[in-house]
Every structure is written in C-alpha cells, then in structure tokens.
PDB file of N, CA and C in Angstrom:
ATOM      1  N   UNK A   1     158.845 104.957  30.228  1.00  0.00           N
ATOM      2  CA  UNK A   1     158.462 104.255  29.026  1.00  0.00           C
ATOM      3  C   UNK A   1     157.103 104.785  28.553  1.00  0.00           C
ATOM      4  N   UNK A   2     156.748 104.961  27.413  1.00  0.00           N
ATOM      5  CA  UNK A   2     155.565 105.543  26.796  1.00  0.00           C
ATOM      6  C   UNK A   2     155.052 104.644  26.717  1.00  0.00           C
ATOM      7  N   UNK A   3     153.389 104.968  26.684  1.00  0.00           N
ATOM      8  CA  UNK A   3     152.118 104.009  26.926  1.00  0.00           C
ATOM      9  C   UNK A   3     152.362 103.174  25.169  1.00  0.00           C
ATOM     10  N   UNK A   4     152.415 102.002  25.288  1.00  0.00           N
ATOM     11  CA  UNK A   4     151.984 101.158  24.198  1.00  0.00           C
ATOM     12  C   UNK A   4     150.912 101.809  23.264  1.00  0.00           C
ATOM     13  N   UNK A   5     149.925 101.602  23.683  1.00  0.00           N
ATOM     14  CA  UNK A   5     148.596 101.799  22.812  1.00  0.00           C
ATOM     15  C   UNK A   5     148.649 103.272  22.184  1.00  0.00           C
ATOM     16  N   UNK A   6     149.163 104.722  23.047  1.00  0.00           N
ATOM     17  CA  UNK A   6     149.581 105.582  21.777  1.00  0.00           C
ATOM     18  C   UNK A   6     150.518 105.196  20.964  1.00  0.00           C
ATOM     19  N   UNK A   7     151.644 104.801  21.335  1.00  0.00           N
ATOM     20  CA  UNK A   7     152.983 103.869  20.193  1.00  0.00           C
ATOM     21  C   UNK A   7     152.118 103.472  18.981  1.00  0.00           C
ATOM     22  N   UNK A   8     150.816 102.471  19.214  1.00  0.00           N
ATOM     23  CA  UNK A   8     150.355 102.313  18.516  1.00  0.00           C
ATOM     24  C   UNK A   8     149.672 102.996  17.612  1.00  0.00           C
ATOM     25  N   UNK A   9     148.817 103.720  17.780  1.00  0.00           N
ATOM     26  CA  UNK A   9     147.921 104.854  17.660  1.00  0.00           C
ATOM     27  C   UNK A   9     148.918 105.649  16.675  1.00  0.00           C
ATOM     28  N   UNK A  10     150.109 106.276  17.165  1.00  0.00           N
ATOM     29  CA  UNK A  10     150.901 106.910  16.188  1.00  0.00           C
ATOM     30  C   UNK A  10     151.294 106.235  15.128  1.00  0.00           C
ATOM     31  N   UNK A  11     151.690 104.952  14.654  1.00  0.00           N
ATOM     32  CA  UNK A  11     151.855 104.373  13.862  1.00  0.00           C
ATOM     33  C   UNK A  11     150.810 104.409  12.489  1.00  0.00           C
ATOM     34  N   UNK A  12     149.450 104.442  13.008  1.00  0.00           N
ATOM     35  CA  UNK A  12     148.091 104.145  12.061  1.00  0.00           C
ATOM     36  C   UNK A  12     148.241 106.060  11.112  1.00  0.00           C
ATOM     37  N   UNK A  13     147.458 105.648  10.158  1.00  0.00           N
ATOM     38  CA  UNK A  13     147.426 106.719   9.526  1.00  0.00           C
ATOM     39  C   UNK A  13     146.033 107.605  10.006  1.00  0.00           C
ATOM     40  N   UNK A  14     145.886 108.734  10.079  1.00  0.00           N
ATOM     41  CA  UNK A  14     144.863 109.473  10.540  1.00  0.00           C
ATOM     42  C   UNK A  14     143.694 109.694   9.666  1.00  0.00           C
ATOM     43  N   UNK A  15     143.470 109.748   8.237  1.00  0.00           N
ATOM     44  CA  UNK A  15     143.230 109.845   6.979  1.00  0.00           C
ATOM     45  C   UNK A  15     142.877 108.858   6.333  1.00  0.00           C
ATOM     46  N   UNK A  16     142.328 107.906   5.505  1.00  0.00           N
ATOM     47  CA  UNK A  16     142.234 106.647   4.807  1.00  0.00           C
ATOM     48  C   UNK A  16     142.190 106.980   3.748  1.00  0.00           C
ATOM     49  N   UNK A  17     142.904 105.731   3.186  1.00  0.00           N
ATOM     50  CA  UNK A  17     143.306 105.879   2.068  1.00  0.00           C
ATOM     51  C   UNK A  17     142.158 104.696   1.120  1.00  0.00           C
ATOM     52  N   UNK A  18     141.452 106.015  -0.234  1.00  0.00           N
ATOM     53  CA  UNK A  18     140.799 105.256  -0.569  1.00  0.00           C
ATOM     54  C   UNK A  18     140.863 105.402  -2.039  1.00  0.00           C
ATOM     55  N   UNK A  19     140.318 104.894  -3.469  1.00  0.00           N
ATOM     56  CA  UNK A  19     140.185 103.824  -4.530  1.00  0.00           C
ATOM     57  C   UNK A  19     139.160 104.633  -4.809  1.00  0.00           C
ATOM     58  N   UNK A  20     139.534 105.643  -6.238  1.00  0.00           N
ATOM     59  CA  UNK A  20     138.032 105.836  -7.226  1.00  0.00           C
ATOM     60  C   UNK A  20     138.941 106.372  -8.731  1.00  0.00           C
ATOM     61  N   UNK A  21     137.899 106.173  -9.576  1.00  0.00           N
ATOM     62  CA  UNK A  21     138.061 106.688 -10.837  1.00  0.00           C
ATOM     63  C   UNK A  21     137.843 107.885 -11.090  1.00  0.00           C
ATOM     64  N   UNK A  22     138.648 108.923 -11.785  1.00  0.00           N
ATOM     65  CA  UNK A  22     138.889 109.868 -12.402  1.00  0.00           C
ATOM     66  C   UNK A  22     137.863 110.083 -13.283  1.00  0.00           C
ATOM     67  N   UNK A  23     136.427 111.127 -13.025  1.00  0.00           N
ATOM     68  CA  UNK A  23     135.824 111.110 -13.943  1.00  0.00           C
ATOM     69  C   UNK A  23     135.609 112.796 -14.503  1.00  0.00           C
ATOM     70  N   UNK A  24     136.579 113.963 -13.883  1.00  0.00           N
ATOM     71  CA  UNK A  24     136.940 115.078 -14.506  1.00  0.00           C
ATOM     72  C   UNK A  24     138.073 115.642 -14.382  1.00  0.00           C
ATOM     73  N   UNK A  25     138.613 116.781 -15.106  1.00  0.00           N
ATOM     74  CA  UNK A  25     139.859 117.506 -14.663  1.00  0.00           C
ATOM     75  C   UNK A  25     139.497 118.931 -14.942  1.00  0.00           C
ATOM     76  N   UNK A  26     139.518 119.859 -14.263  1.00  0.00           N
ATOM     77  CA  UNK A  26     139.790 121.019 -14.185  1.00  0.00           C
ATOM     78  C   UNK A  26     140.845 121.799 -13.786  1.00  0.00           C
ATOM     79  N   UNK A  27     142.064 121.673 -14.810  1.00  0.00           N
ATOM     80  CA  UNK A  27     143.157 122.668 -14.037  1.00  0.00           C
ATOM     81  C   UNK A  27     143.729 121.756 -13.080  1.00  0.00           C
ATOM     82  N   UNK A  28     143.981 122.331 -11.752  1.00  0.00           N
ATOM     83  CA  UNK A  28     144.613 121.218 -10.993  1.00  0.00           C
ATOM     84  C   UNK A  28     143.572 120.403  -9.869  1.00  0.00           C
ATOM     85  N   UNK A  29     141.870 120.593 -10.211  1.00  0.00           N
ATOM     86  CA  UNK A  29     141.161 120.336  -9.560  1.00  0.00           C
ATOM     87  C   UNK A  29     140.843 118.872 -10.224  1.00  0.00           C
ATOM     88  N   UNK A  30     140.833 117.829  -9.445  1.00  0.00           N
ATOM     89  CA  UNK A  30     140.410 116.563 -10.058  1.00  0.00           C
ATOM     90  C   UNK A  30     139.291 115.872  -9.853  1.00  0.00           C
ATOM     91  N   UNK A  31     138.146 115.546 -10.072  1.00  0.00           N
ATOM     92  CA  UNK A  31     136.979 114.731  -9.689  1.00  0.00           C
ATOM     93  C   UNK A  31     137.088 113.389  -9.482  1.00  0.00           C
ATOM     94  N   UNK A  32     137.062 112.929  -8.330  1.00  0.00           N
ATOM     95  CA  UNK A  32     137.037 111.364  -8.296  1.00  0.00           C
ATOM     96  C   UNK A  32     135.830 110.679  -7.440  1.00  0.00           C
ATOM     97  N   UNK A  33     134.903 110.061  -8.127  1.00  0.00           N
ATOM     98  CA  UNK A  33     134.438 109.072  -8.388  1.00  0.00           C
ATOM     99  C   UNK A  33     134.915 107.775  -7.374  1.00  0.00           C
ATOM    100  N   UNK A  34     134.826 107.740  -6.182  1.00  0.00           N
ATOM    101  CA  UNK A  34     135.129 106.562  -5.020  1.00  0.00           C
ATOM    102  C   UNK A  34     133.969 105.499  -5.253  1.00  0.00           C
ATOM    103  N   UNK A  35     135.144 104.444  -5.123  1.00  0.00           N
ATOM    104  CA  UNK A  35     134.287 102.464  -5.029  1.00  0.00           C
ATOM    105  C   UNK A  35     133.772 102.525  -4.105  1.00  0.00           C
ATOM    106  N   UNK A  36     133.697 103.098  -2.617  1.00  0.00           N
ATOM    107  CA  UNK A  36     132.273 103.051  -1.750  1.00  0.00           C
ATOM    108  C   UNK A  36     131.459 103.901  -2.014  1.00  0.00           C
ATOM    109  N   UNK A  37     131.457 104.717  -3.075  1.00  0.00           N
ATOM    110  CA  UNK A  37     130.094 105.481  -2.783  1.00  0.00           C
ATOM    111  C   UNK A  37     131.176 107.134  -2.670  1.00  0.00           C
ATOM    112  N   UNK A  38     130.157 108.062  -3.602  1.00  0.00           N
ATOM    113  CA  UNK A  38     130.271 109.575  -3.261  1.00  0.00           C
ATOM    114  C   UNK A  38     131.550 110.336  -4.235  1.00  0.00           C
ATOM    115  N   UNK A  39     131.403 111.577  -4.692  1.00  0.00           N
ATOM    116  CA  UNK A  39     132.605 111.971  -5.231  1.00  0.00           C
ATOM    117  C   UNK A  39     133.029 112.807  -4.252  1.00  0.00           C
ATOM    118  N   UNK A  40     134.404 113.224  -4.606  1.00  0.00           N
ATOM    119  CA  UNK A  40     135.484 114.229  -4.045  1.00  0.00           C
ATOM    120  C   UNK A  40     136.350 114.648  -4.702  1.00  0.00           C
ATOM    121  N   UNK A  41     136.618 115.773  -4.520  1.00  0.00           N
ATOM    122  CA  UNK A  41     137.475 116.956  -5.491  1.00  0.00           C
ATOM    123  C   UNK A  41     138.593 117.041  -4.752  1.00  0.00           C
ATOM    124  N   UNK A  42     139.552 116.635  -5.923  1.00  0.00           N
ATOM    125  CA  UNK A  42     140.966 116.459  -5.010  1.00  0.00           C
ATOM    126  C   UNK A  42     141.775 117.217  -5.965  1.00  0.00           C
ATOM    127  N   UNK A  43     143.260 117.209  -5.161  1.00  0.00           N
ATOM    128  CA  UNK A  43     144.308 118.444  -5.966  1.00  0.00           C
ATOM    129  C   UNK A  43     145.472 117.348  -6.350  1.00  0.00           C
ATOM    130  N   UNK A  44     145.894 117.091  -7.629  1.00  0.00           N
ATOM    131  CA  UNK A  44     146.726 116.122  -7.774  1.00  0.00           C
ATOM    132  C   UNK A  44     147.166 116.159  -9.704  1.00  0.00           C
ATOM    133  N   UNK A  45     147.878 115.248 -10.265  1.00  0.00           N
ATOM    134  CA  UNK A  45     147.575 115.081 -11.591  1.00  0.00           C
ATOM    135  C   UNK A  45     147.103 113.685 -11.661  1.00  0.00           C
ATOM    136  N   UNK A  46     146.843 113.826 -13.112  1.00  0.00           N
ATOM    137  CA  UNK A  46     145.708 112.073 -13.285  1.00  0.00           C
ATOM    138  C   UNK A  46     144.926 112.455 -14.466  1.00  0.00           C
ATOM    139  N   UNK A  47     144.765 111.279 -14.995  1.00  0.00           N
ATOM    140  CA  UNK A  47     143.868 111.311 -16.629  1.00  0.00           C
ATOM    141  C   UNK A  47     142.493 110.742 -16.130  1.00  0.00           C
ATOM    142  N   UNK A  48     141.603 111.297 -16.867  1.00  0.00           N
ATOM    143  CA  UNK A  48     140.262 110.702 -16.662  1.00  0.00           C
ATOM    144  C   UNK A  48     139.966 109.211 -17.271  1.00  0.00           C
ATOM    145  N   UNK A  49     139.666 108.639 -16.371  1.00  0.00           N
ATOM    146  CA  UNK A  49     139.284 107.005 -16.541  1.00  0.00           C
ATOM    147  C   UNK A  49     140.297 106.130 -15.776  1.00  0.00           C
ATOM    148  N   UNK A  50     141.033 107.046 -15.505  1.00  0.00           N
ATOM    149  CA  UNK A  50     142.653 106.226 -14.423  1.00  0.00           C
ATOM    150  C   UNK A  50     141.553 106.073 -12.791  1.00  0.00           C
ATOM    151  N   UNK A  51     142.094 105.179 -12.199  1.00  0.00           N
ATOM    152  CA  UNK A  51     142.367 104.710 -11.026  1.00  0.00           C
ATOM    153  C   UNK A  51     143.384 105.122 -10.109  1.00  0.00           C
ATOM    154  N   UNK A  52     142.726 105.759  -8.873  1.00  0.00           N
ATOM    155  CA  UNK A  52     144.024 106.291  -8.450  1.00  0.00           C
ATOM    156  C   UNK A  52     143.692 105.916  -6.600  1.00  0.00           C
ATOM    157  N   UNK A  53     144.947 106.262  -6.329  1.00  0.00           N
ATOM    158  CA  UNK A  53     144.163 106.472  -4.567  1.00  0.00           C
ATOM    159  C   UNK A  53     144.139 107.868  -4.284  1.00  0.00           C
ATOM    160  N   UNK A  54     143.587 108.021  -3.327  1.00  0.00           N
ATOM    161  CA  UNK A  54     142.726 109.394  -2.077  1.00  0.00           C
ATOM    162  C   UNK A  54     143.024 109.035  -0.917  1.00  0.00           C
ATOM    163  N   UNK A  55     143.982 110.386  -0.289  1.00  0.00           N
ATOM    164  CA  UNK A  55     143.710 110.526   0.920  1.00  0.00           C
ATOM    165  C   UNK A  55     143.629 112.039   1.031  1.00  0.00           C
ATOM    166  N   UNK A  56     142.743 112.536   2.077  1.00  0.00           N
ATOM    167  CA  UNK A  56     141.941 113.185   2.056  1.00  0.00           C
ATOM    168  C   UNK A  56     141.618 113.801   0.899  1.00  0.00           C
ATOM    169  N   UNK A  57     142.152 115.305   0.981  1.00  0.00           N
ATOM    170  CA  UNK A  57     141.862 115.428  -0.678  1.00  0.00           C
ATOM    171  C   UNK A  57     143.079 115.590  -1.848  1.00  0.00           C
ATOM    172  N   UNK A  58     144.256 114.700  -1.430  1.00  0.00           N
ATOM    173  CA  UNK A  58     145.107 114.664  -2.273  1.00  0.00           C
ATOM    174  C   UNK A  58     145.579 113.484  -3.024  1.00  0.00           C
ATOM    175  N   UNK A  59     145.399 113.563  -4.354  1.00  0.00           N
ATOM    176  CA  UNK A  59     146.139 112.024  -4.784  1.00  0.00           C
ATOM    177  C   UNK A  59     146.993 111.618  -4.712  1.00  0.00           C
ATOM    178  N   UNK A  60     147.053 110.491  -4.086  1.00  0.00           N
ATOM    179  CA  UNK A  60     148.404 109.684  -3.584  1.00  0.00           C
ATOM    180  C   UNK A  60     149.113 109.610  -5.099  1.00  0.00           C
ATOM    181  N   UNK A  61     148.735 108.278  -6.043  1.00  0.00           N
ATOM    182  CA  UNK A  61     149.175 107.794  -6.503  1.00  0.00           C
ATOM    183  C   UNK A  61     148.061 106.944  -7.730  1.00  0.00           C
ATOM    184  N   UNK A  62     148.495 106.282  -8.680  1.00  0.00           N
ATOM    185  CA  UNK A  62     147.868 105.431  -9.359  1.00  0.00           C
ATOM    186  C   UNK A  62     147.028 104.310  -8.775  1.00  0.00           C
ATOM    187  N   UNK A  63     146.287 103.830  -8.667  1.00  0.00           N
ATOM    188  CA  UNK A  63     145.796 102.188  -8.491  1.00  0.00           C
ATOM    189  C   UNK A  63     145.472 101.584  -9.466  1.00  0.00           C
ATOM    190  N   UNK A  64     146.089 100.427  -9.357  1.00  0.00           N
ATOM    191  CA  UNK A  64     145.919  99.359 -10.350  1.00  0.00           C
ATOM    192  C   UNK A  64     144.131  98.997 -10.778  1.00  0.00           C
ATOM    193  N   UNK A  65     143.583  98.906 -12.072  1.00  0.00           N
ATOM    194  CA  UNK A  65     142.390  99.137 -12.757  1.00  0.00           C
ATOM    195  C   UNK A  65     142.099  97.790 -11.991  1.00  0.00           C
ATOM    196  N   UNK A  66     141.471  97.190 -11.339  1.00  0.00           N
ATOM    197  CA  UNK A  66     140.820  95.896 -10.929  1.00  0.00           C
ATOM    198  C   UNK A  66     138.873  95.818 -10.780  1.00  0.00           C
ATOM    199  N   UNK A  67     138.847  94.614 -10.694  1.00  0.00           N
ATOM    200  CA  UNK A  67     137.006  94.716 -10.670  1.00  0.00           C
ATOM    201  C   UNK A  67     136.805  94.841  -9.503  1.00  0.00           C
ATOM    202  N   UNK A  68     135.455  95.527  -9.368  1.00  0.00           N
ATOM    203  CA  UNK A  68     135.329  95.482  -8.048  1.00  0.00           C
ATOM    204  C   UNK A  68     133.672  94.835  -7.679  1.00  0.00           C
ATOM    205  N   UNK A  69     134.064  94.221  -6.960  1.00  0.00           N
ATOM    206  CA  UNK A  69     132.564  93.182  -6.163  1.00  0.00           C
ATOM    207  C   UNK A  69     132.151  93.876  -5.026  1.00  0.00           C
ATOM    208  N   UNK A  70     130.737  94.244  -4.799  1.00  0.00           N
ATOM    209  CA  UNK A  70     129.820  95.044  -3.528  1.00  0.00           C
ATOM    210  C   UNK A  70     129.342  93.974  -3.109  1.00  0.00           C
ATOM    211  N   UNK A  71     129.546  93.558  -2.086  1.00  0.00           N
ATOM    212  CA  UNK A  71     128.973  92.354  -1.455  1.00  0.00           C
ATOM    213  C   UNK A  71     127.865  93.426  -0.173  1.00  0.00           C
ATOM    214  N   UNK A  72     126.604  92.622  -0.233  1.00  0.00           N
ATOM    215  CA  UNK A  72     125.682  93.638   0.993  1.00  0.00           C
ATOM    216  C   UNK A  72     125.524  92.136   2.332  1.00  0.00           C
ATOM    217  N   UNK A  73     125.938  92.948   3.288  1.00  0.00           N
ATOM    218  CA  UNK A  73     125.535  91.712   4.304  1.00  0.00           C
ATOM    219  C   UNK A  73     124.285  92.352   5.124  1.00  0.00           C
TER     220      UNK A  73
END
C-alpha cells in the first residue's frame, strides 16, 4: 500500500494558481498585474483590463472582475 501523505501530496497542485489584471499585450506575451503584489509575463490570450488566473506563467482562464480587500494583520 502507498504511503498516504504522498497520495496526498500528489493530489495538491505544484504551481498556484493566482488572480491579476491584464495591463499589456504584446503578441502572445501578456503582462499581468497580480492582487498580491508584483507583475508577470505570461503566454496566453486576454484583453487588457480582463481578470484572469496564473499559473506559473500560463493563463489559465478568465476570473470573474470582483473587489478586492488587503486586510494587514
């Protein structure tokens, strides 16, 4: 029987998946603008001012336009 905790481990994604706005396009190079902080140049399609997700440097998909609250603890 295989150890549980890799079972687990394989399940999780390696990569995170994260939430920023589209603030250039070059060709198939995209600029995004991430809700924690920092840009990254990803390879994907997408209009500037869209919401999308990131994982590593490829766009997943759209994200829905929502507000976002920075809470500092």
């Amino acid at each position: 029987m295989a150890n549980p905790y890799k079972r687990l481990l394989a399940l999780m994604p390696t990569t995170p998946r994260q939430v920023g706005e589209v603030i250039s396009i070059s060709g198939s190079r995209v600029r995004v603008d991430l809700v924690g902080g920092g840009v990254r140049t990803c390879q994907g399609v997408a209009e500037v001012g869209s919401m999308v997700y990131v994982e590593g440097d490829q766009i997943i998909g759209e994200a829905p336009s929502l507000p976002v609250v920075m809470i500092e603890v």
